[in-house]
N, C-alpha and C. Protein backbone atom coordinates (compact mmCIF):
# COMPACT_ATOMS: atom_id res chain seq x y z
N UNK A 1 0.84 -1.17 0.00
CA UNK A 1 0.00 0.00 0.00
C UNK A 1 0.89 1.24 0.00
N UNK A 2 0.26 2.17 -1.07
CA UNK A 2 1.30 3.75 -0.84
C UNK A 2 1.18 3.90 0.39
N UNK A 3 1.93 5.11 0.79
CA UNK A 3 2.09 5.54 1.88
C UNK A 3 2.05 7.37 1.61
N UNK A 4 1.09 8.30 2.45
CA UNK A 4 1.17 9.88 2.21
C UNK A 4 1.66 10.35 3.29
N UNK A 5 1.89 11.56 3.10
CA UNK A 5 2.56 11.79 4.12
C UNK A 5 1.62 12.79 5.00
N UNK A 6 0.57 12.91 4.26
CA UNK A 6 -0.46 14.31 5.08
C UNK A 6 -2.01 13.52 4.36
N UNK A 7 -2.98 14.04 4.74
CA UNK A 7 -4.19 13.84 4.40
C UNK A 7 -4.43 14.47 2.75
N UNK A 8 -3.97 15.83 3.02
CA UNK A 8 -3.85 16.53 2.08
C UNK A 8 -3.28 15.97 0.72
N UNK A 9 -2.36 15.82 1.15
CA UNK A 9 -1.02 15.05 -0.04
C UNK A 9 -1.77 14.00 -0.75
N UNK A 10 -2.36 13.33 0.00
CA UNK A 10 -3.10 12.14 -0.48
C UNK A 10 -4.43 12.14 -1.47
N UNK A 11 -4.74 13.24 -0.94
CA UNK A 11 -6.01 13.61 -1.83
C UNK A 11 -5.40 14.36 -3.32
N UNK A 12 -4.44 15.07 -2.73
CA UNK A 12 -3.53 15.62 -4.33
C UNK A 12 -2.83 14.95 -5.25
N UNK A 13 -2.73 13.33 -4.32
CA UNK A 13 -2.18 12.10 -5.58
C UNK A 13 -3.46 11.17 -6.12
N UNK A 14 -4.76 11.71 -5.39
CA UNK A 14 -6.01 10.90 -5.91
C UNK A 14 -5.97 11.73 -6.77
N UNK A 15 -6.32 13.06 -6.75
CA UNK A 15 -6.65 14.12 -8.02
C UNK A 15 -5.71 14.22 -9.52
N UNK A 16 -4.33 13.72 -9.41
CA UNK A 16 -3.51 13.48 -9.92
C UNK A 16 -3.76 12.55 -10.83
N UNK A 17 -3.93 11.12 -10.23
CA UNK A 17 -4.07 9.94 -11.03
C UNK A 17 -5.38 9.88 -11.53
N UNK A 18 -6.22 10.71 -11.96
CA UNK A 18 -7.38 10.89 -12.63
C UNK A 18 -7.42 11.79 -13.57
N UNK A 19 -6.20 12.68 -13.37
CA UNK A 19 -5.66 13.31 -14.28
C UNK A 19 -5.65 13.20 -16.15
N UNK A 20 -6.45 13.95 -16.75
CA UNK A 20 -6.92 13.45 -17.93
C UNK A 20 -5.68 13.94 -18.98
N UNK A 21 -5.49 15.34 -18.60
CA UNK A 21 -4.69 15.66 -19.44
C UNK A 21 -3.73 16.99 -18.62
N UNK A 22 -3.20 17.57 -19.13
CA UNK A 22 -2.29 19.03 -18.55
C UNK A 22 -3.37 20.31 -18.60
N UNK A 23 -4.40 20.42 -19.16
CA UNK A 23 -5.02 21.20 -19.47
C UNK A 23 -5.86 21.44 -18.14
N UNK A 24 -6.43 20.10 -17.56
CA UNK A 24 -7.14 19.60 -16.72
C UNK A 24 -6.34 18.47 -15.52
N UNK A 25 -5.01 19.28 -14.76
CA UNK A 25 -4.95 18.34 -14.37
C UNK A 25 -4.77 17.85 -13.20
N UNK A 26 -6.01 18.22 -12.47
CA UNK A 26 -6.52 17.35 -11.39
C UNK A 26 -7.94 17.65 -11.92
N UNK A 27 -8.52 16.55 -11.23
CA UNK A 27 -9.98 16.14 -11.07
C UNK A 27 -10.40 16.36 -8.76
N UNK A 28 -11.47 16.87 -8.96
CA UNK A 28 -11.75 16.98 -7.12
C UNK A 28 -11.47 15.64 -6.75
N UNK A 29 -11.17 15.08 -5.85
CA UNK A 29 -11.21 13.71 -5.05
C UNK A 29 -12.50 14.06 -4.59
N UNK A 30 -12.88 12.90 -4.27
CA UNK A 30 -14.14 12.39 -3.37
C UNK A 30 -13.95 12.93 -2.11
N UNK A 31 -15.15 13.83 -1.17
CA UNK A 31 -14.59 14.03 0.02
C UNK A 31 -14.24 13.10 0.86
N UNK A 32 -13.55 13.58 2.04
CA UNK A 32 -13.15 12.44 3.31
C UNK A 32 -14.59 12.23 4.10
N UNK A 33 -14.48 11.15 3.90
CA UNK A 33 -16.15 10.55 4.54
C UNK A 33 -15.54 9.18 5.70
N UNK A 34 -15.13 9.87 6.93
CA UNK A 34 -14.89 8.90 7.90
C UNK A 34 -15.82 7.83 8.42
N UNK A 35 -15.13 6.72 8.07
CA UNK A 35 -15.91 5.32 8.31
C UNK A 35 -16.38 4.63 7.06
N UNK A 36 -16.16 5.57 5.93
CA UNK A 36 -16.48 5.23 4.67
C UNK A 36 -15.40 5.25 3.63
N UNK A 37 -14.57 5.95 3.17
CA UNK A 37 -13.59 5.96 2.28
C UNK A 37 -12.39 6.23 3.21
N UNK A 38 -12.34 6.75 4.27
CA UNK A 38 -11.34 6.56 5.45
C UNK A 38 -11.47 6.19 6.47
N UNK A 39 -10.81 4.95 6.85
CA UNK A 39 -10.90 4.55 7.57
C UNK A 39 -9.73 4.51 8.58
N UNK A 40 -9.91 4.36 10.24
CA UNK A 40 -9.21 4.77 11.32
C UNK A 40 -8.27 3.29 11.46
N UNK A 41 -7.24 3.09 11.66
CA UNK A 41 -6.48 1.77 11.83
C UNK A 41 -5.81 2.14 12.86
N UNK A 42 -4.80 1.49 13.15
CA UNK A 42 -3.86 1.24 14.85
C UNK A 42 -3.15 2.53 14.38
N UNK A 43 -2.35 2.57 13.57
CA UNK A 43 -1.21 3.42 13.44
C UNK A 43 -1.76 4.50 12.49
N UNK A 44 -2.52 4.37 11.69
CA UNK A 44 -3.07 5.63 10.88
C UNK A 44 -4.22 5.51 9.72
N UNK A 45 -4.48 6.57 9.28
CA UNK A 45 -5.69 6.38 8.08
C UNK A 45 -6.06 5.55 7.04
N UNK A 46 -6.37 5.06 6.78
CA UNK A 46 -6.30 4.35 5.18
C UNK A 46 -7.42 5.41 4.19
N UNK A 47 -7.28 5.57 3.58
CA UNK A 47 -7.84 6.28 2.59
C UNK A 47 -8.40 5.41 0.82
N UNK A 48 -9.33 4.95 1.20
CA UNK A 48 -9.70 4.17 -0.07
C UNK A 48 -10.44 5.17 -0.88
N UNK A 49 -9.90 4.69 -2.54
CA UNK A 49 -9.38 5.91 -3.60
C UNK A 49 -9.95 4.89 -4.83
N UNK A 50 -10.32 6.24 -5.40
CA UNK A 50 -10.41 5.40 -6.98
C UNK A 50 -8.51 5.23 -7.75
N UNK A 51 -7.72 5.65 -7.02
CA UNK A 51 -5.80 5.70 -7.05
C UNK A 51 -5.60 4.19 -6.20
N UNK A 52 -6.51 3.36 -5.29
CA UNK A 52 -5.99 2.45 -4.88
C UNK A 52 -6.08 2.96 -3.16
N UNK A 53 -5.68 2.07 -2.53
CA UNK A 53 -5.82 2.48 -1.12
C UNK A 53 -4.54 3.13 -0.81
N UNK A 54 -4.54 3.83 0.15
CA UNK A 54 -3.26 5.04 0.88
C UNK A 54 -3.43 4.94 2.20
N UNK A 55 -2.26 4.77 3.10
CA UNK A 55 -1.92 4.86 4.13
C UNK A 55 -1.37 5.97 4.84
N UNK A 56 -1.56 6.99 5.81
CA UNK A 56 -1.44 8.33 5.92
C UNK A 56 -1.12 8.02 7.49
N UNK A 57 -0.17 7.48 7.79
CA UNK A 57 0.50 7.72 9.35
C UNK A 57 0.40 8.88 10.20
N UNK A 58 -0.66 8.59 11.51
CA UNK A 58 -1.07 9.46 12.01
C UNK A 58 0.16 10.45 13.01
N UNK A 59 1.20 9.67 12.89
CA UNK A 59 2.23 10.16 13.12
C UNK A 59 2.71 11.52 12.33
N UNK A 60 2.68 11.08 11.10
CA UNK A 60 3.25 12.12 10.17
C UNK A 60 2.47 13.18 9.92
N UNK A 61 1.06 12.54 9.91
CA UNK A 61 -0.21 14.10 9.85
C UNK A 61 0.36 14.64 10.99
N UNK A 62 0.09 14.62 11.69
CA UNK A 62 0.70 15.44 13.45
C UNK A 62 1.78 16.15 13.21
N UNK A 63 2.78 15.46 12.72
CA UNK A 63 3.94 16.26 12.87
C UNK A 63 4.23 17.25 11.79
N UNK A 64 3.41 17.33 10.43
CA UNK A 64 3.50 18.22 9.85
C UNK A 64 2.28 19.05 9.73
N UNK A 65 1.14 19.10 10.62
CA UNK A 65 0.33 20.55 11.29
C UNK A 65 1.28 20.78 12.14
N UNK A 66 2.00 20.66 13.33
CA UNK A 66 2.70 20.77 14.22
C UNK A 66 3.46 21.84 13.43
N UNK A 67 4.52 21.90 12.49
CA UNK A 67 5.38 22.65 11.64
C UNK A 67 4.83 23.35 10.57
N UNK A 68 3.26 22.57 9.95
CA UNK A 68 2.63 24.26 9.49
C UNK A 68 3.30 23.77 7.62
N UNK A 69 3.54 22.25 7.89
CA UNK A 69 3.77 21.85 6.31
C UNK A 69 2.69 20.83 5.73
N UNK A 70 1.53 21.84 4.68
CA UNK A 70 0.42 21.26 4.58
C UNK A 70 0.37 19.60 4.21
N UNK A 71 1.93 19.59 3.14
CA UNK A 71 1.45 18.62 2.49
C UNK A 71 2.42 17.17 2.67
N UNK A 72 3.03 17.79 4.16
CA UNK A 72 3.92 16.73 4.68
C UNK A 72 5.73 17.38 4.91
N UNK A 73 6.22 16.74 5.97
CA UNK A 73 7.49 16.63 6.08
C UNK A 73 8.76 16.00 4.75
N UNK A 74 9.78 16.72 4.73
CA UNK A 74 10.29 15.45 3.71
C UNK A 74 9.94 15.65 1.86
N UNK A 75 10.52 14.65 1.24
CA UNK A 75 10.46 14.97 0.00
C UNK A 75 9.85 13.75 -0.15
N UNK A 76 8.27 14.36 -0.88
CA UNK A 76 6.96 13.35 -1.40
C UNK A 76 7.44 12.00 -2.24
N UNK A 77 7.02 10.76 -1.87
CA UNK A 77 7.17 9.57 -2.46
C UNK A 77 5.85 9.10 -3.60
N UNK A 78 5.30 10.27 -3.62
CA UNK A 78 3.62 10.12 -4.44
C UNK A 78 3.69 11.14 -5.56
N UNK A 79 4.06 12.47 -5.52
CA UNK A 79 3.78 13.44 -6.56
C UNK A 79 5.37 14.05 -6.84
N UNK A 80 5.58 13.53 -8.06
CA UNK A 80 6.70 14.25 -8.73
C UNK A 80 6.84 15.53 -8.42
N UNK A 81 8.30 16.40 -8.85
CA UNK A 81 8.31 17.72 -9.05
C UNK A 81 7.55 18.25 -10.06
N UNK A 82 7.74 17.75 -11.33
CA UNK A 82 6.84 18.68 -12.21
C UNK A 82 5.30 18.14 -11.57
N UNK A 83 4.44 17.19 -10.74
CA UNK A 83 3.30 17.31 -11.45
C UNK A 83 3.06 18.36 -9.88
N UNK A 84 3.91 18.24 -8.74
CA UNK A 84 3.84 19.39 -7.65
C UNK A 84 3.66 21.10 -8.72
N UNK A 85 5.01 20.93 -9.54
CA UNK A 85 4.81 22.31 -9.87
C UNK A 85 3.37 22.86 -10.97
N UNK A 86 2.75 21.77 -11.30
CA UNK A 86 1.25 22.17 -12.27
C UNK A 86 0.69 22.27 -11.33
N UNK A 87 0.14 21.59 -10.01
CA UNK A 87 -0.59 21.36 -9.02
C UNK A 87 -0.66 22.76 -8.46
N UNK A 88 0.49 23.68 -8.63
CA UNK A 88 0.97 25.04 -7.88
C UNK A 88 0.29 25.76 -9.05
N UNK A 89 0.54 25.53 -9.78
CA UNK A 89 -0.36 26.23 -11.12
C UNK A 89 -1.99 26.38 -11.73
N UNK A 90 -2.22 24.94 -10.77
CA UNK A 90 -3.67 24.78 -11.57
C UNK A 90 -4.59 25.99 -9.84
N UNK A 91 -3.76 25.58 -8.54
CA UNK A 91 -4.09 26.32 -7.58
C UNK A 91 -4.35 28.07 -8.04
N UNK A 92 -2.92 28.39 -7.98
CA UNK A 92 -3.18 30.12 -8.49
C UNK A 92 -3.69 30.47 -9.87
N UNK A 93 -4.25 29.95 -10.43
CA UNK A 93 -5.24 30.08 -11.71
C UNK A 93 -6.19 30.30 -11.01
N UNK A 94 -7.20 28.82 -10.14
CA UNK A 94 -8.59 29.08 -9.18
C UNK A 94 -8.09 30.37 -8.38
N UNK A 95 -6.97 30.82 -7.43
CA UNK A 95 -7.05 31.80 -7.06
C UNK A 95 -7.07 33.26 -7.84
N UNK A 96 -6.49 32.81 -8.73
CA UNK A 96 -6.60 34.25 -9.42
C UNK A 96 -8.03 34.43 -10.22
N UNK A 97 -8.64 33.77 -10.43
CA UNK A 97 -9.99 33.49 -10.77
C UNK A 97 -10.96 34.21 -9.61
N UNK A 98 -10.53 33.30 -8.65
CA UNK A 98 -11.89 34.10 -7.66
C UNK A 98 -11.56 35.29 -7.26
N UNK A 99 -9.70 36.22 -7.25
CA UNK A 99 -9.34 37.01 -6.36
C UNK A 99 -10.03 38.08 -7.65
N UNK A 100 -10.13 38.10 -8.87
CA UNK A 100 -10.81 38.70 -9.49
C UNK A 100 -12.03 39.18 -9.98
N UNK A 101 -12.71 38.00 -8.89
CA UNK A 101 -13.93 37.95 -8.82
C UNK A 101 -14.46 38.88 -7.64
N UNK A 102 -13.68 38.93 -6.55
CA UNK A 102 -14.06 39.50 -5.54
C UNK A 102 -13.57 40.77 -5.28
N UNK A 103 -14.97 41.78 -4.73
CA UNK A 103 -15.29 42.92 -4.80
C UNK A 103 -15.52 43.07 -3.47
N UNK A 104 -15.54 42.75 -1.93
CA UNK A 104 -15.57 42.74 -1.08
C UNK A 104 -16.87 42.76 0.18
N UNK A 105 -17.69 42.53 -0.84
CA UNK A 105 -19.79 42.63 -1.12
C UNK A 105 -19.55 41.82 0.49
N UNK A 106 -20.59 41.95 1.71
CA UNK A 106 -20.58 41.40 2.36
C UNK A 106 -20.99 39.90 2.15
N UNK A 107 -21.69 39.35 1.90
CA UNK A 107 -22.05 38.03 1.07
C UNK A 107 -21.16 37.59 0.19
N UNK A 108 -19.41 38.08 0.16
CA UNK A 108 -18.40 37.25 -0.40
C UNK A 108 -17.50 36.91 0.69
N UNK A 109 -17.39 35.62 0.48
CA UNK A 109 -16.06 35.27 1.25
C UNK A 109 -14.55 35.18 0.33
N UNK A 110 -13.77 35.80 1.36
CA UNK A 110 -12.36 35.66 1.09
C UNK A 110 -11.62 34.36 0.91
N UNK A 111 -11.89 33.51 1.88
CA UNK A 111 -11.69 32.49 1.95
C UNK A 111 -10.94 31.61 0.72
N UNK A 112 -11.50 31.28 -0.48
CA UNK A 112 -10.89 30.81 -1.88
C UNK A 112 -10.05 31.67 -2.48
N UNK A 113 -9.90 32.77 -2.66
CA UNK A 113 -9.24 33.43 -2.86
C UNK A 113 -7.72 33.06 -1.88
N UNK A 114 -7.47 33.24 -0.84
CA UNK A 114 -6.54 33.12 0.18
C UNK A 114 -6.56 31.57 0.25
N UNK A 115 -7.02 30.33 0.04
CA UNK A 115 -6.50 29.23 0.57
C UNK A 115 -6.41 28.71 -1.20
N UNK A 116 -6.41 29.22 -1.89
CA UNK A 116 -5.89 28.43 -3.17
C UNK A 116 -4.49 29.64 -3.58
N UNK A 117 -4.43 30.60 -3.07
CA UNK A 117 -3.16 31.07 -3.16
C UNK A 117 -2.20 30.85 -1.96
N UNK A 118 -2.52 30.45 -0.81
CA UNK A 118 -1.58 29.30 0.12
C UNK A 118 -1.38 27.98 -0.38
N UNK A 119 -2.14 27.12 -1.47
CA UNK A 119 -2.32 25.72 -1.65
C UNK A 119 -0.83 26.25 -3.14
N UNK A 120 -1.46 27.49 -3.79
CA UNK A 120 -0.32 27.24 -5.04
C UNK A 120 1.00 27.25 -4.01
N UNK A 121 1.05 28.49 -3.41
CA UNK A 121 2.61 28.50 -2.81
C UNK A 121 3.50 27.35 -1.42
N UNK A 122 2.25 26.73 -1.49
CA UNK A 122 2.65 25.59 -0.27
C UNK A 122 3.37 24.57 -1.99
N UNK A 123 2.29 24.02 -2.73
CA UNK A 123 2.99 23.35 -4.11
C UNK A 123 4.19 23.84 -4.20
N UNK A 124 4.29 24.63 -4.54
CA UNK A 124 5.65 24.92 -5.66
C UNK A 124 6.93 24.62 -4.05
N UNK A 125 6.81 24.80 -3.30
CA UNK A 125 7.53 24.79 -1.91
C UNK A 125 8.17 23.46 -2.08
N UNK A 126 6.85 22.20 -2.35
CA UNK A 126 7.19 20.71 -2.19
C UNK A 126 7.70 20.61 -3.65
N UNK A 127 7.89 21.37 -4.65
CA UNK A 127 8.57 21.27 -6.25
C UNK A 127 9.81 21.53 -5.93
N UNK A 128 10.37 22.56 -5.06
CA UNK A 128 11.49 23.04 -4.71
C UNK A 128 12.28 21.95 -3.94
N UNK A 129 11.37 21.13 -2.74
CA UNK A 129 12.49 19.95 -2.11
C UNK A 129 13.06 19.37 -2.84
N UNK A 130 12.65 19.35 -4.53
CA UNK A 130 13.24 18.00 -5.01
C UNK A 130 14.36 19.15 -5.57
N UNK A 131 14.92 19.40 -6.13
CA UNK A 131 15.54 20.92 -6.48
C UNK A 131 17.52 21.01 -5.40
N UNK A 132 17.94 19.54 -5.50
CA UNK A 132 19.19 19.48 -4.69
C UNK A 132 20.06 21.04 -4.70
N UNK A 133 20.96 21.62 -3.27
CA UNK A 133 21.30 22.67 -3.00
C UNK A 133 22.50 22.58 -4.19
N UNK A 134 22.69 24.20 -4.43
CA UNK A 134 23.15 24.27 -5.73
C UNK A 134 23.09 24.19 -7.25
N UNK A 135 21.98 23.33 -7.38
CA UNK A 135 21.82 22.94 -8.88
C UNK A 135 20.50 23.97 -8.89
N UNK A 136 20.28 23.84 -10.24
CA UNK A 136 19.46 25.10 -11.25
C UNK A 136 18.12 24.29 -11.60
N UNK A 137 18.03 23.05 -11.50
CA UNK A 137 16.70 22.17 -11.47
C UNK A 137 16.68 21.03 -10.73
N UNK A 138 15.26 20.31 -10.73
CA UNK A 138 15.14 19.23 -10.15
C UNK A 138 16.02 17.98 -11.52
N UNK A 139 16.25 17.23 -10.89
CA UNK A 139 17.52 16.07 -11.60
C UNK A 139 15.54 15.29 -12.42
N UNK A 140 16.09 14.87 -13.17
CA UNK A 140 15.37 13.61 -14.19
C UNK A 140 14.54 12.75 -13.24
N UNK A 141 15.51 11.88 -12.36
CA UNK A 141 14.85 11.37 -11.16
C UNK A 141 13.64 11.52 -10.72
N UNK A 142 13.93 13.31 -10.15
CA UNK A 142 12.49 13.54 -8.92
C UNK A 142 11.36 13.98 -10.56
N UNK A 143 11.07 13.35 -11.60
CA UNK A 143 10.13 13.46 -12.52
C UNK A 143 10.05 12.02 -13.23
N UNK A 144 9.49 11.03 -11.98
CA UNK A 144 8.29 9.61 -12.42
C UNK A 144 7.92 9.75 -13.07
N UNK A 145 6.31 10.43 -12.84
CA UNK A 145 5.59 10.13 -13.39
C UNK A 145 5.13 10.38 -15.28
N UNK A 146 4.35 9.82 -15.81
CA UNK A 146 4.00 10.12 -17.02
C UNK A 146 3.44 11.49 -17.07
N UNK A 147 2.52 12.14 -16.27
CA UNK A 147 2.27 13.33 -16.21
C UNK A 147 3.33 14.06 -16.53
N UNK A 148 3.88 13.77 -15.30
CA UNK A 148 5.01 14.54 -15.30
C UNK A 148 6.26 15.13 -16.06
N UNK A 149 6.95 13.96 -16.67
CA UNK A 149 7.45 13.74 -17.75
C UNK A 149 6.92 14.34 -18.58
N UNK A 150 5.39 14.55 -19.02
CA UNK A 150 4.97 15.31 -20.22
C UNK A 150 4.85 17.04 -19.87
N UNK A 151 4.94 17.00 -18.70
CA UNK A 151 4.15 18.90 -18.23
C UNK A 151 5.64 18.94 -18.26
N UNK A 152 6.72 18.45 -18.02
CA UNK A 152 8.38 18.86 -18.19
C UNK A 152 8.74 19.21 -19.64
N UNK A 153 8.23 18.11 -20.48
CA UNK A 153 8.80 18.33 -21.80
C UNK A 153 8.09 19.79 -22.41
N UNK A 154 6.65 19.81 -22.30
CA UNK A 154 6.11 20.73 -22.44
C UNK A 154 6.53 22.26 -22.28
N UNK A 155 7.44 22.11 -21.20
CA UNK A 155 7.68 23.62 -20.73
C UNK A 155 9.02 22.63 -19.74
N UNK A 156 10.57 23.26 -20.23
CA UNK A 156 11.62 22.40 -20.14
C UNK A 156 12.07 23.68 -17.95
N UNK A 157 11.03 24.98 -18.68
CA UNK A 157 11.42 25.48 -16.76
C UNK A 157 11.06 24.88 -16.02
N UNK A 158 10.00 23.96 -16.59
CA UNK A 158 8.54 23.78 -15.07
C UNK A 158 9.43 23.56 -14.00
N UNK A 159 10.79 23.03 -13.61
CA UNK A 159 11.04 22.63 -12.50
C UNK A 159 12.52 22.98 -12.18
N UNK A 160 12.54 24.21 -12.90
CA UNK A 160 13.96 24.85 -13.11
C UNK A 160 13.88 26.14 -11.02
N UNK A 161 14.93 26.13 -10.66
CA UNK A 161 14.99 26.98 -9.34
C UNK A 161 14.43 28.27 -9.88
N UNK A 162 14.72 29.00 -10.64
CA UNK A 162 14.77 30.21 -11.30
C UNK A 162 13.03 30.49 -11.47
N UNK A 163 12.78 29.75 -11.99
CA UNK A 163 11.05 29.66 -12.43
C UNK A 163 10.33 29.16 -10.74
N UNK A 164 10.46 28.26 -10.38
CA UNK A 164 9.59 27.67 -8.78
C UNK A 164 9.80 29.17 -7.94
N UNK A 165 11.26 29.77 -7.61
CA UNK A 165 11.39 30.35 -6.81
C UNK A 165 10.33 32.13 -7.29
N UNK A 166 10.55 32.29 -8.34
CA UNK A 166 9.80 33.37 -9.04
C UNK A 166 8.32 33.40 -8.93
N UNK A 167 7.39 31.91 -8.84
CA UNK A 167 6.40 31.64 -9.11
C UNK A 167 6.13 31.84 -7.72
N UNK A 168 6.95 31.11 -6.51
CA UNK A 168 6.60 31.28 -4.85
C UNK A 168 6.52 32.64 -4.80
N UNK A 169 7.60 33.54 -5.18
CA UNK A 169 7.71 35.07 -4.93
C UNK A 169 6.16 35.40 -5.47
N UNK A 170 5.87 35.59 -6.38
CA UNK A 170 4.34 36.12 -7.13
C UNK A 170 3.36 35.42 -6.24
N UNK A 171 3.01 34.06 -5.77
CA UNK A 171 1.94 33.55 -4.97
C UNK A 171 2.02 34.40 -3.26
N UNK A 172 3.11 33.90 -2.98
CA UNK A 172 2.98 34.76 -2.28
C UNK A 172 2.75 36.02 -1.55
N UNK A 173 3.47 36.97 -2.74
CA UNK A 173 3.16 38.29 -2.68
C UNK A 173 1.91 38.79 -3.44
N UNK A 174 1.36 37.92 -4.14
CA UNK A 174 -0.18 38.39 -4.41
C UNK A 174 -1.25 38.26 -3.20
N UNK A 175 -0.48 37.33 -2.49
CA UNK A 175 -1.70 36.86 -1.50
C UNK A 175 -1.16 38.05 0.17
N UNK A 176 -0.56 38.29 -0.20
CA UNK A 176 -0.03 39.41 0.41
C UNK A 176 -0.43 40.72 -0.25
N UNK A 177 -0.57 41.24 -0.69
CA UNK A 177 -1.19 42.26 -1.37
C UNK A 177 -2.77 42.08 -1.29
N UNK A 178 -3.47 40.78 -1.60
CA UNK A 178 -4.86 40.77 -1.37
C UNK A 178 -5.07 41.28 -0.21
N UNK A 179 -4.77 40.99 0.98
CA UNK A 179 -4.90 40.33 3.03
C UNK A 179 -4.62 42.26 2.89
N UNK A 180 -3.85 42.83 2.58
CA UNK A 180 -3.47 44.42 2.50
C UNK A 180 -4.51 45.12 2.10
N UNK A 181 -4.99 44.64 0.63
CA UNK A 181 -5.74 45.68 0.07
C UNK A 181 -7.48 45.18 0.79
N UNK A 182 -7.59 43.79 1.33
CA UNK A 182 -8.84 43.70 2.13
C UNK A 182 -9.41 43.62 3.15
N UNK A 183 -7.34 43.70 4.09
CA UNK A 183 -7.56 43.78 5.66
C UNK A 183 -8.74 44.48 6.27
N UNK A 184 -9.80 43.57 7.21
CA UNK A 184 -10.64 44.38 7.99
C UNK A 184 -11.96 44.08 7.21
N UNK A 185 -11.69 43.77 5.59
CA UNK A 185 -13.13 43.94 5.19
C UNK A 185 -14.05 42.60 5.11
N UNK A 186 -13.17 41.54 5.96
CA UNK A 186 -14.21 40.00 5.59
C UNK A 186 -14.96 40.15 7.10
């Protein structure tokens, strides 16, 4: 059985492997329906998936809310660098989607706006572990998957330091600039 390293993570390698094309590529996972598609075991979650079943050590969820790393401690054994760095992409698209949508109407929430521009810049974060100190990209290696392999060839930066670190700078500082320009008004 895989193994995730966060709840989160796990649901981003279900969305992954349903993955139709680059255009589209995640699909929602099924929500977490405890007692039903997750289930509680001795040592941690199981998560039954149309991806196969996943094991999510309740150890490791803990210890990475504890540190405030959504999508786990460590460098992911489930989602490549490039398909982390689309995952960061397909995120700040929905955010930039809704942050353009919103006009500050009491009957809007902030909310999507701000947690899909934390979800792009938490991504590109876990694109960067694979990204060894010194070198200018992630090595061949940290890019498995078939996705992946294709969103690389496609675009030879996707997983270049120069491009991840540029893309964190912009997620971040957009979502910093939103929280500025709407402090006070949710």
């Amino acid at each position: 059985m895989l193994t995730a390293r966060t709840l989160a993570e796990a649901q981003i390698y279900v969305s992954l492997t349903t993955a139709a094309d680059l255009e589209v590529p995640a699909n929602e996972p099924a929500p977490l329906q405890p007692g039903e598609n997750l289930l509680e075991g001795p040592d941690g979650w199981t998560l039954r998936s149309s991806a196969g079943d996943l094991l999510i050590p309740y150890a490791s969820e803990e210890a990475s809310r504890t540190v405030g790393a959504r999508f786990g401690l460590g460098v992911s054994q489930l989602v490549d660098a490039a398909q982390w760095a689309v995952v960061g992409a397909t995120f700040a698209r929905r955010a930039l989607e809704a942050d353009m949508a919103y006009t500050a109407a009491p009957d809007q929430d902030r909310y999507l706006v701000e947690i899909n521009w934390e979800f792009a810049a938490d991504a590109v974060r876990e694109a960067l572990k694979f990204v060894p100190e010194g070198a200018n990209e992630a090595p061949d290696a940290a890019v498995w998957s078939e996705f992946g392999r294709q969103a690389r060839a496609e675009n030879r930066h996707l997983v270049t330091r120069a491009k991840l670190e540029d893309d964190l700078e912009y997620y971040r500082g957009t979502l910093e600039d939103f929280r500025a320009l709407y402090d006070g008004s949710s």
